[in-house]
N, C-alpha and C. Protein backbone atom coordinates (compact mmCIF):
# COMPACT_ATOMS: atom_id res chain seq x y z
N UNK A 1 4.16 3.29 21.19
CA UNK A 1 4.22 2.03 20.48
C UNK A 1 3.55 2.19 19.11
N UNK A 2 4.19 1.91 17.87
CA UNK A 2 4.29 2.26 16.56
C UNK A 2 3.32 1.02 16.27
N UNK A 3 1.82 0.74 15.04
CA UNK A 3 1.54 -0.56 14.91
C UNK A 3 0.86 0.21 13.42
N UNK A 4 1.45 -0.89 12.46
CA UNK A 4 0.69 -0.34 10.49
C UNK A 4 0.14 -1.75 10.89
N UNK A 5 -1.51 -1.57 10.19
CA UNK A 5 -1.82 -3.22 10.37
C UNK A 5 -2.50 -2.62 8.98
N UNK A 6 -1.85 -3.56 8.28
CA UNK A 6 -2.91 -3.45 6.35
C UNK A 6 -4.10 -4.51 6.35
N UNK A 7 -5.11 -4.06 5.52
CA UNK A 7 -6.16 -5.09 5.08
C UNK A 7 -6.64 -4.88 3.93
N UNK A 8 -7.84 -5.87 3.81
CA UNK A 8 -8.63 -5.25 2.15
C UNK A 8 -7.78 -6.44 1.04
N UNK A 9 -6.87 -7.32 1.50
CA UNK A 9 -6.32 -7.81 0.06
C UNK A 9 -7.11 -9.11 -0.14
N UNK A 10 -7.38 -10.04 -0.83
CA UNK A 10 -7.75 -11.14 -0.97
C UNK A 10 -7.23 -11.47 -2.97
N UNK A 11 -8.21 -12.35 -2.90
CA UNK A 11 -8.02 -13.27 -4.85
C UNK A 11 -8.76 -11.99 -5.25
N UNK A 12 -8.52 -11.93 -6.63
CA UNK A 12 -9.15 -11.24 -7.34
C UNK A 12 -8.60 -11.71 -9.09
N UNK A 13 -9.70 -11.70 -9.77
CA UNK A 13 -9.05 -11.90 -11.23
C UNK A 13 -8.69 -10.92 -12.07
N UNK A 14 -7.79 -11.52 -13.23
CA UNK A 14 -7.41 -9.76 -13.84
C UNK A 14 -8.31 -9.10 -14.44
N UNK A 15 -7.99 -7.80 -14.11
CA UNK A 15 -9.36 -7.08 -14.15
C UNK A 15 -9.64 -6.07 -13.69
N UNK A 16 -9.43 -7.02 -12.43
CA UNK A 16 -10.64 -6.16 -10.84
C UNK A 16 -9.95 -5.37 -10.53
N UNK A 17 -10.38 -5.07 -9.14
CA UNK A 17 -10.18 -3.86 -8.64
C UNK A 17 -9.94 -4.16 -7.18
N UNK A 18 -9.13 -3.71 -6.28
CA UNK A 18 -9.35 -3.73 -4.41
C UNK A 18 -8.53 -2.54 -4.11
N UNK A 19 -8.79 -2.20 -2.66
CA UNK A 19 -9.01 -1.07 -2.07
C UNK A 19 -8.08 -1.91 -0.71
N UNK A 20 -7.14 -1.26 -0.49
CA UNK A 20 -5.87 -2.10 0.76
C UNK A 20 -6.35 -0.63 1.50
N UNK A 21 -6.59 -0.77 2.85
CA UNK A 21 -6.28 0.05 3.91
C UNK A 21 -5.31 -0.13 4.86
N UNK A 22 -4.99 0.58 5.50
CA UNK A 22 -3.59 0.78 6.58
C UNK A 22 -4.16 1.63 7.85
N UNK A 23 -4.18 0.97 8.65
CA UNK A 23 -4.47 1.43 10.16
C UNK A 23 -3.68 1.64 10.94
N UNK A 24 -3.04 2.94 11.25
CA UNK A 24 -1.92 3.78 12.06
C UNK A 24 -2.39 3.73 13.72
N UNK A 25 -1.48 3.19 14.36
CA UNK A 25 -1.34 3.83 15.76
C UNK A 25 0.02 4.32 16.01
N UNK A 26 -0.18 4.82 16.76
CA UNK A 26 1.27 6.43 17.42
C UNK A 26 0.70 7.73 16.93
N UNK A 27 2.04 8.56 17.15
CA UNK A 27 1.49 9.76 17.04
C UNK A 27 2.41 10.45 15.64
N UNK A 28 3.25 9.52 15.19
CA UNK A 28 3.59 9.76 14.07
C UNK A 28 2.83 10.23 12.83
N UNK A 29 2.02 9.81 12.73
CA UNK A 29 1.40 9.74 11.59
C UNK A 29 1.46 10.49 10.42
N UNK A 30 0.56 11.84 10.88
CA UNK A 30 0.71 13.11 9.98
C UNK A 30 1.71 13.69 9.82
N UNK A 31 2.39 13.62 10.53
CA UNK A 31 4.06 14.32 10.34
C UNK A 31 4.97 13.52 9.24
N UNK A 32 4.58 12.23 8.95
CA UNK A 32 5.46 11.37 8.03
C UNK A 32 4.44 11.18 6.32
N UNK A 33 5.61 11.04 5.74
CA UNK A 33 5.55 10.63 4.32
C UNK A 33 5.41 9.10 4.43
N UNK A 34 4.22 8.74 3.74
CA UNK A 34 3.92 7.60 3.84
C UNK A 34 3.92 6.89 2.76
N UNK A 35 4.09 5.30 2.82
CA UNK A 35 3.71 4.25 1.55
C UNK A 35 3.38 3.30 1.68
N UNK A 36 3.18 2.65 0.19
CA UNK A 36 2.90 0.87 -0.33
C UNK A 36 4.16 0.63 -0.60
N UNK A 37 4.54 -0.50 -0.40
CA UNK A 37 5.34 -1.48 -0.58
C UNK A 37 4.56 -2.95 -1.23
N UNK A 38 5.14 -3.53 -1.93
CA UNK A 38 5.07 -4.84 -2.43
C UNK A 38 6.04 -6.15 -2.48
N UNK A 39 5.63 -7.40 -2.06
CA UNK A 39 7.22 -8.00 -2.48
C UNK A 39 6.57 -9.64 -2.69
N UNK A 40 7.04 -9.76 -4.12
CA UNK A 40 6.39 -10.97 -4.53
C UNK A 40 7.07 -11.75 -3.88
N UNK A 41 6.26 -13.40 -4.17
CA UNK A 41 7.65 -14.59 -3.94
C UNK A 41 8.67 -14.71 -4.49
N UNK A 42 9.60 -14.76 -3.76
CA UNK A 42 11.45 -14.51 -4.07
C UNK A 42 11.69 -13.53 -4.92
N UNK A 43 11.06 -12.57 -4.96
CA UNK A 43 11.79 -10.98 -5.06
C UNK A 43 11.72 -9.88 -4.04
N UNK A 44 12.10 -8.82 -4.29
CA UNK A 44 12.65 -7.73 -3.46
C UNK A 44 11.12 -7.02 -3.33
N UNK A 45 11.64 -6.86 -1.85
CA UNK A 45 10.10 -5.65 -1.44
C UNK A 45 10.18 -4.64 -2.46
N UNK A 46 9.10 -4.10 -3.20
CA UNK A 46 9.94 -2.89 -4.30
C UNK A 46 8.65 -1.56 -3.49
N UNK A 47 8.98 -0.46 -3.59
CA UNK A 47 7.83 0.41 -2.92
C UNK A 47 7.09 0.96 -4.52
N UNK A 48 5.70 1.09 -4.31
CA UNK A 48 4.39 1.01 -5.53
C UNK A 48 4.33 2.46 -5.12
N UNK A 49 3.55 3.00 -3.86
CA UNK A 49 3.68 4.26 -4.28
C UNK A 49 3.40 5.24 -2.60
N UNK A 50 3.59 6.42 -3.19
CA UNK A 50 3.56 7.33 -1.38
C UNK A 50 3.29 8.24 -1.34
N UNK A 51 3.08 9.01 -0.44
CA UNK A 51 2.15 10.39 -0.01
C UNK A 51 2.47 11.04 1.17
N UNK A 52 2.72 12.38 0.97
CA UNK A 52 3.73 13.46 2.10
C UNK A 52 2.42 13.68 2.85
N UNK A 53 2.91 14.37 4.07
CA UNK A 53 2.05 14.46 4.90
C UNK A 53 0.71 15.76 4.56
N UNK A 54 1.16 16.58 3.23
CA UNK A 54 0.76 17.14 2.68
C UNK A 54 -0.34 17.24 1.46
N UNK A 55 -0.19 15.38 1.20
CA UNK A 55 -0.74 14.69 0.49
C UNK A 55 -0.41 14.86 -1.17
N UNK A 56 0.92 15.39 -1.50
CA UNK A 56 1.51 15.40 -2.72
C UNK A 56 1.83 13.86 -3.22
N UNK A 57 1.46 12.91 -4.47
CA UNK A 57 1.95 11.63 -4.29
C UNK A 57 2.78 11.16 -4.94
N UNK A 58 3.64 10.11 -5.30
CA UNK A 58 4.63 9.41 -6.51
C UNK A 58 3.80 7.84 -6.56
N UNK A 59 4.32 7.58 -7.60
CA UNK A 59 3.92 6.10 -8.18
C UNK A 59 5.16 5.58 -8.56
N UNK A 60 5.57 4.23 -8.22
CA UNK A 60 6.67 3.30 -9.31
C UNK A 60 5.51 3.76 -11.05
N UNK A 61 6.54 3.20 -11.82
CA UNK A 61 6.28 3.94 -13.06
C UNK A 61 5.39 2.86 -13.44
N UNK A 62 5.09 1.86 -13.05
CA UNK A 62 4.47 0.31 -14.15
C UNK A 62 2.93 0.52 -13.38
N UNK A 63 2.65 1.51 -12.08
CA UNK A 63 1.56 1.43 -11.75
C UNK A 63 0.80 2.52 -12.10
N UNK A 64 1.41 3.87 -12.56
CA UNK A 64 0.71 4.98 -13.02
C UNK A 64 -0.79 4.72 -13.73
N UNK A 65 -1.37 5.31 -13.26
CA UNK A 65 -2.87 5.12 -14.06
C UNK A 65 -3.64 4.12 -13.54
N UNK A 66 -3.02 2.63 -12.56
CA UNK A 66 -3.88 2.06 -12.11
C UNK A 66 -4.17 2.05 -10.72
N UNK A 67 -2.84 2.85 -10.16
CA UNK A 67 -3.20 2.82 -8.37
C UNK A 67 -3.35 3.56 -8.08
N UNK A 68 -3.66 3.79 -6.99
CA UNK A 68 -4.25 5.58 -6.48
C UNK A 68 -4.10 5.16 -4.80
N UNK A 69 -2.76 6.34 -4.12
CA UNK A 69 -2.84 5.93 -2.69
C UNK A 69 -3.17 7.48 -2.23
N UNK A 70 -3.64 7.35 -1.09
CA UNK A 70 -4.47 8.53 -0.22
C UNK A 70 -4.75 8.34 1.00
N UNK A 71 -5.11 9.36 2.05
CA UNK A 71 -4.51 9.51 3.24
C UNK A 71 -5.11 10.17 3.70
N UNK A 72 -6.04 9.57 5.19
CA UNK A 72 -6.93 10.24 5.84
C UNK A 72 -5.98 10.74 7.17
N UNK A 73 -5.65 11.77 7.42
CA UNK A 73 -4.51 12.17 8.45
C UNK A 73 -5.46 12.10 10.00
N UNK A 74 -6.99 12.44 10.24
CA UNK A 74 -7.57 12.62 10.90
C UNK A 74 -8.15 11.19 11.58
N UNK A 75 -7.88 10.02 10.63
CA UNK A 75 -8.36 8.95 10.79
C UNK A 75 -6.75 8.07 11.22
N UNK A 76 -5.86 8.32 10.53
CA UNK A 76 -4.61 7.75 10.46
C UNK A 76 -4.51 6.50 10.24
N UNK A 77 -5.09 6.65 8.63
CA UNK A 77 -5.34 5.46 7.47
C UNK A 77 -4.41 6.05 6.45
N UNK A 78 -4.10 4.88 5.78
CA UNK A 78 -3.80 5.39 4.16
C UNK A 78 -4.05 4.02 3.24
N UNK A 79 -5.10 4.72 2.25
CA UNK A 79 -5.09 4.11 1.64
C UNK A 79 -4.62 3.58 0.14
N UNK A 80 -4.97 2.11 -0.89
CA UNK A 80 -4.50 2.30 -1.57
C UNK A 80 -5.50 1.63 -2.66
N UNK A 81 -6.26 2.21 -3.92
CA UNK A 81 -6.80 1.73 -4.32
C UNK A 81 -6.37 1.28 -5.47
N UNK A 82 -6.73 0.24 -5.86
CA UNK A 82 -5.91 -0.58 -7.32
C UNK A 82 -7.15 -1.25 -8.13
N UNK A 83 -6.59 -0.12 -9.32
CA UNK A 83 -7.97 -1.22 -10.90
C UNK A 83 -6.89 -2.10 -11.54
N UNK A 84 -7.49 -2.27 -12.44
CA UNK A 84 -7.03 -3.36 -13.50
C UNK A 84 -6.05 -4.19 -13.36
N UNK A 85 -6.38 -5.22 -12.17
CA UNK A 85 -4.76 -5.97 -11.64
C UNK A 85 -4.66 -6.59 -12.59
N UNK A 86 -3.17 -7.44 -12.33
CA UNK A 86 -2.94 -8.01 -13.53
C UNK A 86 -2.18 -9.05 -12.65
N UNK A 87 -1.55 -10.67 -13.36
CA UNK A 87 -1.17 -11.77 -12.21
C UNK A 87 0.08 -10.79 -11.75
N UNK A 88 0.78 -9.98 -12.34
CA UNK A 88 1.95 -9.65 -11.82
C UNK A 88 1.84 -8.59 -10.43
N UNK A 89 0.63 -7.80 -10.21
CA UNK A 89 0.55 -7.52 -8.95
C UNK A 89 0.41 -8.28 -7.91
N UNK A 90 -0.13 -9.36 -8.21
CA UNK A 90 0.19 -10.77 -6.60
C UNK A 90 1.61 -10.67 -6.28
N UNK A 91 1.07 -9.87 -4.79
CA UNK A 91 2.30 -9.91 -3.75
C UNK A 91 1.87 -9.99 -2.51
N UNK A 92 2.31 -9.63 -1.27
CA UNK A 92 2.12 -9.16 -0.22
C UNK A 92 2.32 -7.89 -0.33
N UNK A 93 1.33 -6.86 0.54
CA UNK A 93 1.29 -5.47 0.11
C UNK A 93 1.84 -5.07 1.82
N UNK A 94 2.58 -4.03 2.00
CA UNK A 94 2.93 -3.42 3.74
C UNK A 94 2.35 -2.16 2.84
N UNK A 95 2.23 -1.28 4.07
CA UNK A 95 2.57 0.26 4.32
C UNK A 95 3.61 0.47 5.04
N UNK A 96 4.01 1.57 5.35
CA UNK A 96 5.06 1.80 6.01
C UNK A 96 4.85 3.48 5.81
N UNK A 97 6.40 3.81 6.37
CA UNK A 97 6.64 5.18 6.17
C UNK A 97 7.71 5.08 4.91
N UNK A 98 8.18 6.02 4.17
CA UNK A 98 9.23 6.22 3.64
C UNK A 98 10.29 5.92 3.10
N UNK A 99 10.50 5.63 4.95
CA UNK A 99 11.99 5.34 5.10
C UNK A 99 12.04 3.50 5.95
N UNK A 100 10.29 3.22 5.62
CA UNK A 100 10.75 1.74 6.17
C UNK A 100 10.82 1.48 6.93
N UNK A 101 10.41 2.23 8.52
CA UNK A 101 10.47 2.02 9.84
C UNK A 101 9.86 1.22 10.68
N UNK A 102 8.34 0.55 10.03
CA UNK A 102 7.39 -0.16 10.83
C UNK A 102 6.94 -0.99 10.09
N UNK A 103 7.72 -2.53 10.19
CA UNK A 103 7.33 -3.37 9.27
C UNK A 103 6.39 -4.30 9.75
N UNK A 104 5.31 -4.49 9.21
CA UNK A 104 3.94 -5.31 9.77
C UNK A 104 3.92 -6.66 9.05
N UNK A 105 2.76 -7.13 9.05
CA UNK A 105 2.70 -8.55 8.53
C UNK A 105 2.54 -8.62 6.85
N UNK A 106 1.38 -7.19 6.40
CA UNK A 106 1.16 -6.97 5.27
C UNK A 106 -0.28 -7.92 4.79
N UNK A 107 -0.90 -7.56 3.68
CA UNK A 107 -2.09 -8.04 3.28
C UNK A 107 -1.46 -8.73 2.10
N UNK A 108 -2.46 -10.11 1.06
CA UNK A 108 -2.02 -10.58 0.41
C UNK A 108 -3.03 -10.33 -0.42
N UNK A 109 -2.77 -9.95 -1.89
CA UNK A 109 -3.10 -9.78 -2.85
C UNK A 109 -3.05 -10.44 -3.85
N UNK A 110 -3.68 -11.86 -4.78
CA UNK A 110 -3.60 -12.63 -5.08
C UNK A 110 -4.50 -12.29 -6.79
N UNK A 111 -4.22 -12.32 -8.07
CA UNK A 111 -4.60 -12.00 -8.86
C UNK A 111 -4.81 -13.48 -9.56
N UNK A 112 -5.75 -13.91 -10.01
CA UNK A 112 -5.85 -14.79 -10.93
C UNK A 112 -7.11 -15.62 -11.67
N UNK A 113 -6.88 -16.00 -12.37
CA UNK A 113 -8.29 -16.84 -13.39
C UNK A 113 -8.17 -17.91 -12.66
């Protein structure tokens, strides 16, 4: 039985900074390429960024320089840390794998003055 449960999101103003974790159960874990996903109100989940089981990573291009995701394989976390939000990162944040297989409730990330 597969379970991503994310946390760590709350308000924050532009600026700041938060740290989303992802808590893996199964035995998948290390064997998969993992990610962030985002999906504001009434737009498309878009994926932010991911990490091979090898820990090589990609970024969508608008987050380079401010997010940073990483991956404790021994813990079967991944995390995702984010500076300088801005209102346009308020979304709901998932993890997942890849390819999108284990969709959870997701954490909410709320940016504003």
């Amino acid at each position: 039985q597969v379970q991503l449960v994310e946390s760590g999101g709350g308000l924050v103003q532009p600026g700041g900074s938060l740290r989303l974790s992802c808590a893996a159960s199964g035995s998948f874990f290390s064997l998969r390429t993992m990610a962030w996903y985002r999906q504001a109100p009434g737009k498309q989940r878009d994926l932010v960024a991911a990490i091979t089981s090898l820990g090589s990573t990609n970024y969508a291009d608008s987050e380079k320089g401010r997010f940073s995701i990483s991956r404790d394989n021994a813990k079967n976390t991944v995390y995702l840390q984010m500076n300088s939000l801005k209102s346009d990162d308020t979304a709901v944040y998932y993890c997942n794998t890849a390819q999108g297989d284990y969709w959870g409730q997701g954490t909410q990330v709320t940016v504003s003055s």
